[in-house]
C-alpha atoms as a PDB file:
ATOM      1  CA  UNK A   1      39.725 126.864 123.840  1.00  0.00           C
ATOM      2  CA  UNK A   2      38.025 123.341 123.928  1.00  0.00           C
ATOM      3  CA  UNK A   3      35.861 124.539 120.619  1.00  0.00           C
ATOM      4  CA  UNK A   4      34.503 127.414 122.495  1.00  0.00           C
ATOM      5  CA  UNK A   5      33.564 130.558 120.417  1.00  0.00           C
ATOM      6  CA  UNK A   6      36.526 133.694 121.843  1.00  0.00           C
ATOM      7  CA  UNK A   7      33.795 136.233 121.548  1.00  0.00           C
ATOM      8  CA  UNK A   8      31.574 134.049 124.065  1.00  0.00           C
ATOM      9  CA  UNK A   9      33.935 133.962 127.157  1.00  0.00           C
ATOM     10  CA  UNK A  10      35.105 137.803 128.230  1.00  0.00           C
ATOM     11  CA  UNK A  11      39.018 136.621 128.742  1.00  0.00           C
ATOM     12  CA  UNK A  12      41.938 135.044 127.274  1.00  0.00           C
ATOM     13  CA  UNK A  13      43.886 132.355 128.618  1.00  0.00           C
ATOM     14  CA  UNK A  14      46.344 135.014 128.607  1.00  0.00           C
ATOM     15  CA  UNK A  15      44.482 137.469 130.717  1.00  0.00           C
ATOM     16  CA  UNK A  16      43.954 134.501 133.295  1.00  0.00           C
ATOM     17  CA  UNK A  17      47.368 133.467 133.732  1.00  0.00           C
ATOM     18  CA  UNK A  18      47.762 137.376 134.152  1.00  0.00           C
ATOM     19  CA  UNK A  19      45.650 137.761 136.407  1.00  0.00           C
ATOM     20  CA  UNK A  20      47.205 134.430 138.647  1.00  0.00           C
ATOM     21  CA  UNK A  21      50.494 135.523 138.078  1.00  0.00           C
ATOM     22  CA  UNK A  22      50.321 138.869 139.400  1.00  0.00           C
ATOM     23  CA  UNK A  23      48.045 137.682 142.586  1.00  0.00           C
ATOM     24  CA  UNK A  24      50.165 134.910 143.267  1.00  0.00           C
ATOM     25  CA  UNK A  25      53.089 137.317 143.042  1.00  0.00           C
ATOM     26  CA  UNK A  26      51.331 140.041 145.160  1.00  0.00           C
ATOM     27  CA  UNK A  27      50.497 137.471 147.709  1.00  0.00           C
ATOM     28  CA  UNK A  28      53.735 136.258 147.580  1.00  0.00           C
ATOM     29  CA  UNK A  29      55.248 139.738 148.496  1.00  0.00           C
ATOM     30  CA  UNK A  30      52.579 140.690 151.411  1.00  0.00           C
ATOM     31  CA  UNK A  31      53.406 136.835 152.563  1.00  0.00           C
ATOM     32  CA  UNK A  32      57.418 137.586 152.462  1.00  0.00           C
ATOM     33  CA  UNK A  33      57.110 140.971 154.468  1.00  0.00           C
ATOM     34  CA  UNK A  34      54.427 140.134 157.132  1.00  0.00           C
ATOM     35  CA  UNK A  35      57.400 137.457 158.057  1.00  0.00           C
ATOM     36  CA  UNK A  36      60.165 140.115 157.614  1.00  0.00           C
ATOM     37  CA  UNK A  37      58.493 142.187 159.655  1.00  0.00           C
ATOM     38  CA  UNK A  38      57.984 139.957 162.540  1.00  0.00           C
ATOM     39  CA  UNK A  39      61.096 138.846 163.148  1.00  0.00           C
ATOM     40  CA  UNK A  40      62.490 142.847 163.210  1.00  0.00           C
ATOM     41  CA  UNK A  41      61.660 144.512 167.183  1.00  0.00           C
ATOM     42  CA  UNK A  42      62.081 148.055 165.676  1.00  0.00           C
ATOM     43  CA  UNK A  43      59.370 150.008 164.197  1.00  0.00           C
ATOM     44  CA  UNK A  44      61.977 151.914 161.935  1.00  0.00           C
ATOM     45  CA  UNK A  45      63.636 148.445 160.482  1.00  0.00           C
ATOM     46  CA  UNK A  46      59.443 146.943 160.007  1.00  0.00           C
ATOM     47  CA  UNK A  47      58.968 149.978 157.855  1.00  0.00           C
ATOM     48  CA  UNK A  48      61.029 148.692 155.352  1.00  0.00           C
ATOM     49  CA  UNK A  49      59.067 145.739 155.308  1.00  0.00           C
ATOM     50  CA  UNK A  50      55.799 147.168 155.332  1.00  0.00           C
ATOM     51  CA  UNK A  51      57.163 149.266 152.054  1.00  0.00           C
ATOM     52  CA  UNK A  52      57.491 145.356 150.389  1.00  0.00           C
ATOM     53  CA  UNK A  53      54.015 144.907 151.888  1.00  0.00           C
ATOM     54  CA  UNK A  54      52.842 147.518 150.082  1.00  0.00           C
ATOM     55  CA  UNK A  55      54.344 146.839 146.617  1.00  0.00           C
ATOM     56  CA  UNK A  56      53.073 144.004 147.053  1.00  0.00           C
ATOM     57  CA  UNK A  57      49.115 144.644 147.629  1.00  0.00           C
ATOM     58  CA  UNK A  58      50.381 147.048 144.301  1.00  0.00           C
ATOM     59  CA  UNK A  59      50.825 144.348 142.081  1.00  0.00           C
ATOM     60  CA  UNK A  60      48.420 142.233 143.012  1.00  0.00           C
ATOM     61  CA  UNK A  61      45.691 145.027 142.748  1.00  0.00           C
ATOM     62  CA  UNK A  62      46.837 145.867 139.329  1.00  0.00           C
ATOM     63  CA  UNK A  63      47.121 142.530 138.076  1.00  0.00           C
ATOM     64  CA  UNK A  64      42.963 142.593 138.805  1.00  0.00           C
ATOM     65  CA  UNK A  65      42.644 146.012 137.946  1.00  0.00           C
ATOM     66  CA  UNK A  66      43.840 145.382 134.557  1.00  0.00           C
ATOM     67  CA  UNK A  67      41.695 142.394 134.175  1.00  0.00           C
ATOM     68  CA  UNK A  68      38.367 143.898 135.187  1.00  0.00           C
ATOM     69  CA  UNK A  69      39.129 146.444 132.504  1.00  0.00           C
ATOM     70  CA  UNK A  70      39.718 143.750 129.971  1.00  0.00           C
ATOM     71  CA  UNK A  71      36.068 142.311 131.549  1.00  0.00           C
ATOM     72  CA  UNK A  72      34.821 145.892 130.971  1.00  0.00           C
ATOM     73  CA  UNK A  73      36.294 146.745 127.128  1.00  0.00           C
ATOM     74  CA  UNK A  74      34.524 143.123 126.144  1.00  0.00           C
ATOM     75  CA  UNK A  75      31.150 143.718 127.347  1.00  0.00           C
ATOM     76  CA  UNK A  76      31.488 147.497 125.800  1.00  0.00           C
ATOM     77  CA  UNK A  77      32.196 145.806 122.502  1.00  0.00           C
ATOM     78  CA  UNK A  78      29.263 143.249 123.300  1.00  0.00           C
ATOM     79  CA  UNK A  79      26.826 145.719 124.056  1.00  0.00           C
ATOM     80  CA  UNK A  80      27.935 147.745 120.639  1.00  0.00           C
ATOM     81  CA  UNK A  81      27.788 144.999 118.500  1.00  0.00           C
ATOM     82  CA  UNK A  82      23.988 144.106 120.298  1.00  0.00           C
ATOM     83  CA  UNK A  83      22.631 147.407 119.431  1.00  0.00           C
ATOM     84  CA  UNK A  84      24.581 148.230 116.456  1.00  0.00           C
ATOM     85  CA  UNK A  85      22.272 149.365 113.593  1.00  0.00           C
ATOM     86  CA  UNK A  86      24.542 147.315 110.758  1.00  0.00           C
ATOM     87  CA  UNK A  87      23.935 143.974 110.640  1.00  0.00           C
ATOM     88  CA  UNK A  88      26.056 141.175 111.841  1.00  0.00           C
ATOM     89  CA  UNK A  89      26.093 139.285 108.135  1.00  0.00           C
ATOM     90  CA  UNK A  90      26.508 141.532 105.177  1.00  0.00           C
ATOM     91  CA  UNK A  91      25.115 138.987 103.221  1.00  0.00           C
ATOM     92  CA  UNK A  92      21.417 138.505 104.752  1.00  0.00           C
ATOM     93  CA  UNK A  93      20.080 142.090 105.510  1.00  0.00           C
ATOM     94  CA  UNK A  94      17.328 141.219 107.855  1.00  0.00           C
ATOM     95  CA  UNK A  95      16.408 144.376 109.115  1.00  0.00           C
ATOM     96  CA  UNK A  96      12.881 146.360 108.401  1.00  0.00           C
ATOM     97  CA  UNK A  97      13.403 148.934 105.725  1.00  0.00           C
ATOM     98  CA  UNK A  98      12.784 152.614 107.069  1.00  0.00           C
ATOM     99  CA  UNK A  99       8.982 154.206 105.821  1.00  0.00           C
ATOM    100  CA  UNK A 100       9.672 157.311 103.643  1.00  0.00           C
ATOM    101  CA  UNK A 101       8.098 160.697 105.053  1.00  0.00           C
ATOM    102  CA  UNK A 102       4.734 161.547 103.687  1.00  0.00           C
ATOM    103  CA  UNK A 103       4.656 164.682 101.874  1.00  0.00           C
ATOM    104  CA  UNK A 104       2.114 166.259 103.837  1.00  0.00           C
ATOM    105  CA  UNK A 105       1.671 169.843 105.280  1.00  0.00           C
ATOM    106  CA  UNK A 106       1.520 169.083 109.091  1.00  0.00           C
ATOM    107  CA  UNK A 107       4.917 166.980 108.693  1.00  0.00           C
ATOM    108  CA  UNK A 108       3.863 164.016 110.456  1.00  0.00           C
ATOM    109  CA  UNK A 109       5.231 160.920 109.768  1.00  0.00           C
ATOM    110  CA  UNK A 110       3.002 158.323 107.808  1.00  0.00           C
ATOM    111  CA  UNK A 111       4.767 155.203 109.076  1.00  0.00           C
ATOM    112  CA  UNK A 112       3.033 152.252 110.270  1.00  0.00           C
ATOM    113  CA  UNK A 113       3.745 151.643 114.322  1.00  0.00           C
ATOM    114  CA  UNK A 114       5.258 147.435 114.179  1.00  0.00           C
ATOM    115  CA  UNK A 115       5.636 145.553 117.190  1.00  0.00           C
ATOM    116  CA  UNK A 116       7.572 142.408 117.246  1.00  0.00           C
ATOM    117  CA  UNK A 117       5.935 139.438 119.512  1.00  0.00           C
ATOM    118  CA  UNK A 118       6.562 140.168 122.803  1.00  0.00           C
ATOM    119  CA  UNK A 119       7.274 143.746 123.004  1.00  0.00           C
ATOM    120  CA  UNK A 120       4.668 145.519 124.917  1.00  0.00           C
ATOM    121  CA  UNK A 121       5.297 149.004 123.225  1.00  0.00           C
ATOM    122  CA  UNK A 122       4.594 149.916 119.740  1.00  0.00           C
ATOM    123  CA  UNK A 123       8.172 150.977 117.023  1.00  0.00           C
ATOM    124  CA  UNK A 124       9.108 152.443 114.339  1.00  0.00           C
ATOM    125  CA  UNK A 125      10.190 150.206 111.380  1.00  0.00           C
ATOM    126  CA  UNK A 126      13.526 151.641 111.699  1.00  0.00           C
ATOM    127  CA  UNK A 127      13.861 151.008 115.454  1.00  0.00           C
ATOM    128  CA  UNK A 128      16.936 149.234 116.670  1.00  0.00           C
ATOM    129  CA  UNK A 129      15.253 147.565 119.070  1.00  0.00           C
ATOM    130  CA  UNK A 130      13.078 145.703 116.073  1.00  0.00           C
ATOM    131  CA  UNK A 131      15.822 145.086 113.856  1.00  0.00           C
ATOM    132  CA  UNK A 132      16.014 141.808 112.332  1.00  0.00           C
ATOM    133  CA  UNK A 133      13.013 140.566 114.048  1.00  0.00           C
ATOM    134  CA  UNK A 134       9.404 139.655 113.061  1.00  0.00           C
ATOM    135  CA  UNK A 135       7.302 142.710 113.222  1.00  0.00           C
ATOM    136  CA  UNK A 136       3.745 143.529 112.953  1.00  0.00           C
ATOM    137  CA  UNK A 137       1.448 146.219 112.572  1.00  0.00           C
ATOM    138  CA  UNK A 138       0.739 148.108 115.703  1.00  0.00           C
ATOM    139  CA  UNK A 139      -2.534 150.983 116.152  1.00  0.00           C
ATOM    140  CA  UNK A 140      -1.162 154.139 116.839  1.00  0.00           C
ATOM    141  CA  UNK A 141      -2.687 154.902 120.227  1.00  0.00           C
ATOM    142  CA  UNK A 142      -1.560 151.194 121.653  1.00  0.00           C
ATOM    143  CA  UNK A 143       0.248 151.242 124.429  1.00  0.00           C
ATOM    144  CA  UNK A 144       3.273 153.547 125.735  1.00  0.00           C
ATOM    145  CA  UNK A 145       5.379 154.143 122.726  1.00  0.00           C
ATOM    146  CA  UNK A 146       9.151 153.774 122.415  1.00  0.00           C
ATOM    147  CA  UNK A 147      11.604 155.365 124.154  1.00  0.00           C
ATOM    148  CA  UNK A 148      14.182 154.898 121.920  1.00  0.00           C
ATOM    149  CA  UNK A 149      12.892 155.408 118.553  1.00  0.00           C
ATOM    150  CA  UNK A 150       9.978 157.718 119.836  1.00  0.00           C
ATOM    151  CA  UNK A 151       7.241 157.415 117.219  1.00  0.00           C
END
Protein backbone atom coordinates (compact mmCIF):
# COMPACT_ATOMS: atom_id res chain seq x y z
CA UNK A 1 0.00 0.00 0.00
CA UNK A 2 2.42 2.84 -1.18
CA UNK A 3 4.45 2.29 2.37
CA UNK A 4 1.39 3.01 4.29
CA UNK A 5 1.08 1.31 7.77
CA UNK A 6 -2.41 -1.55 7.26
CA UNK A 7 -3.44 -0.74 10.76
CA UNK A 8 -3.64 3.13 9.75
CA UNK A 9 -6.25 2.94 6.87
CA UNK A 10 -9.68 0.94 8.11
CA UNK A 11 -9.85 -1.23 4.61
CA UNK A 12 -8.13 -3.47 2.34
CA UNK A 13 -7.70 -3.10 -1.20
CA UNK A 14 -9.73 -6.10 -1.09
CA UNK A 15 -12.64 -4.70 0.79
CA UNK A 16 -12.62 -1.74 -1.84
CA UNK A 17 -12.76 -3.63 -4.89
CA UNK A 18 -15.63 -5.40 -2.83
CA UNK A 19 -17.29 -2.86 -2.17
CA UNK A 20 -17.07 -1.46 -6.24
CA UNK A 21 -17.79 -4.69 -7.43
CA UNK A 22 -20.90 -5.34 -5.74
CA UNK A 23 -22.24 -1.53 -6.36
CA UNK A 24 -21.28 -1.58 -9.79
CA UNK A 25 -23.05 -4.93 -10.05
CA UNK A 26 -26.15 -3.72 -8.07
CA UNK A 27 -26.32 -0.71 -10.24
CA UNK A 28 -25.90 -2.68 -13.05
CA UNK A 29 -29.02 -4.86 -12.19
CA UNK A 30 -31.47 -1.81 -11.09
CA UNK A 31 -29.99 -0.19 -14.56
CA UNK A 32 -30.95 -3.57 -16.63
CA UNK A 33 -34.59 -3.80 -15.12
CA UNK A 34 -35.70 -0.09 -15.04
CA UNK A 35 -35.10 -0.70 -19.05
CA UNK A 36 -36.84 -4.15 -18.96
CA UNK A 37 -39.48 -2.76 -17.42
CA UNK A 38 -40.17 0.02 -19.72
CA UNK A 39 -40.35 -1.53 -22.70
CA UNK A 40 -43.14 -4.27 -21.08
CA UNK A 41 -47.10 -2.38 -21.15
CA UNK A 42 -48.28 -4.97 -18.53
CA UNK A 43 -48.04 -4.52 -14.91
CA UNK A 44 -47.90 -8.44 -14.44
CA UNK A 45 -44.81 -8.91 -17.11
CA UNK A 46 -42.92 -5.35 -15.15
CA UNK A 47 -43.16 -7.38 -12.01
CA UNK A 48 -40.73 -9.63 -13.11
CA UNK A 49 -38.54 -6.90 -13.70
CA UNK A 50 -39.02 -5.06 -10.69
CA UNK A 51 -38.07 -8.63 -8.86
CA UNK A 52 -34.35 -8.02 -10.86
CA UNK A 53 -34.72 -4.47 -9.53
CA UNK A 54 -34.86 -5.62 -6.35
CA UNK A 55 -32.01 -8.19 -6.30
CA UNK A 56 -30.36 -5.79 -7.46
CA UNK A 57 -30.66 -2.81 -4.74
CA UNK A 58 -29.85 -6.46 -2.63
CA UNK A 59 -26.50 -6.74 -3.70
CA UNK A 60 -25.53 -3.56 -3.89
CA UNK A 61 -26.74 -2.85 -0.23
CA UNK A 62 -24.84 -5.78 1.00
CA UNK A 63 -21.80 -5.18 -0.78
CA UNK A 64 -21.82 -1.73 1.64
CA UNK A 65 -23.31 -3.39 4.38
CA UNK A 66 -20.51 -5.71 4.63
CA UNK A 67 -18.02 -3.01 4.28
CA UNK A 68 -19.28 -0.65 6.96
CA UNK A 69 -18.99 -3.67 9.22
CA UNK A 70 -15.43 -4.21 8.18
CA UNK A 71 -15.20 -0.06 8.96
CA UNK A 72 -16.88 -0.96 12.29
CA UNK A 73 -14.72 -4.36 13.50
CA UNK A 74 -11.42 -1.96 12.75
CA UNK A 75 -12.24 0.92 14.80
CA UNK A 76 -13.53 -1.74 17.64
CA UNK A 77 -10.05 -3.20 17.49
CA UNK A 78 -8.62 0.51 17.42
CA UNK A 79 -10.44 1.65 20.26
CA UNK A 80 -9.30 -1.77 22.26
CA UNK A 81 -5.90 -1.54 21.51
CA UNK A 82 -6.17 2.59 22.64
CA UNK A 83 -7.44 1.75 25.99
CA UNK A 84 -5.98 -1.55 26.50
CA UNK A 85 -4.22 -1.75 29.92
CA UNK A 86 -1.08 -3.98 28.34
CA UNK A 87 1.23 -2.15 26.65
CA UNK A 88 1.82 -1.93 22.99
CA UNK A 89 5.83 -3.00 23.32
CA UNK A 90 6.57 -5.76 25.73
CA UNK A 91 9.87 -4.59 25.83
CA UNK A 92 9.53 -0.84 27.27
CA UNK A 93 6.85 -1.01 30.10
CA UNK A 94 6.01 2.61 30.34
CA UNK A 95 3.16 2.57 32.41
CA UNK A 96 2.92 4.00 36.26
CA UNK A 97 3.23 1.16 38.68
CA UNK A 98 -0.05 0.71 40.86
CA UNK A 99 0.40 2.25 44.86
CA UNK A 100 -0.03 -0.70 47.30
CA UNK A 101 -3.04 -0.28 49.89
CA UNK A 102 -2.09 1.20 53.18
CA UNK A 103 -2.71 -1.00 55.98
CA UNK A 104 -4.85 1.21 57.81
CA UNK A 105 -8.17 0.71 59.77
CA UNK A 106 -10.55 3.06 57.78
CA UNK A 107 -9.38 1.22 54.41
CA UNK A 108 -8.67 4.18 52.47
CA UNK A 109 -6.36 4.14 49.90
CA UNK A 110 -2.91 5.95 50.51
CA UNK A 111 -2.12 6.61 46.85
CA UNK A 112 -0.90 9.78 45.59
CA UNK A 113 -3.68 11.54 43.04
CA UNK A 114 -1.09 12.15 39.44
CA UNK A 115 -2.22 14.18 36.73
CA UNK A 116 -0.52 14.12 33.46
CA UNK A 117 -0.11 17.76 31.67
CA UNK A 118 -3.15 18.62 30.35
CA UNK A 119 -5.69 16.65 32.08
CA UNK A 120 -7.91 18.79 34.09
CA UNK A 121 -8.94 15.97 36.62
CA UNK A 122 -6.79 14.36 39.12
CA UNK A 123 -5.90 9.86 38.62
CA UNK A 124 -4.94 7.18 40.08
CA UNK A 125 -1.42 5.85 39.19
CA UNK A 126 -3.04 2.89 37.82
CA UNK A 127 -5.52 4.79 35.62
CA UNK A 128 -5.73 3.86 31.99
CA UNK A 129 -6.25 7.04 31.01
CA UNK A 130 -2.49 7.98 32.49
CA UNK A 131 -0.80 5.07 31.25
CA UNK A 132 2.43 5.58 29.68
CA UNK A 133 2.33 9.23 30.11
CA UNK A 134 4.16 11.84 32.28
CA UNK A 135 2.37 12.17 35.51
CA UNK A 136 2.54 14.36 38.45
CA UNK A 137 1.43 14.73 41.81
CA UNK A 138 -2.05 16.01 42.15
CA UNK A 139 -3.78 17.45 45.91
CA UNK A 140 -6.50 15.40 46.75
CA UNK A 141 -9.34 17.92 46.79
CA UNK A 142 -8.21 19.38 43.10
CA UNK A 143 -10.59 19.40 40.80
CA UNK A 144 -13.47 16.79 39.76
CA UNK A 145 -11.86 13.44 40.05
CA UNK A 146 -11.91 10.61 37.50
CA UNK A 147 -14.58 8.96 36.20
CA UNK A 148 -12.94 6.11 35.17
CA UNK A 149 -10.54 5.17 37.75
CA UNK A 150 -12.59 7.00 40.56
CA UNK A 151 -10.04 7.88 43.24
Amino acid sequence: MNGVDPRAVPWSDRDVVTVCGTSLAGLALIVTAWFGASAEVSTSRQAAWLNLGVAGFAVGAGGLCLWLLRARRALGERRVTLIALAPADDDEDTRPRPARRAESTDDTLALPLVRAEGMDRPHRPDCPLVAGKEVTPAAIGAGEPCGVCAP
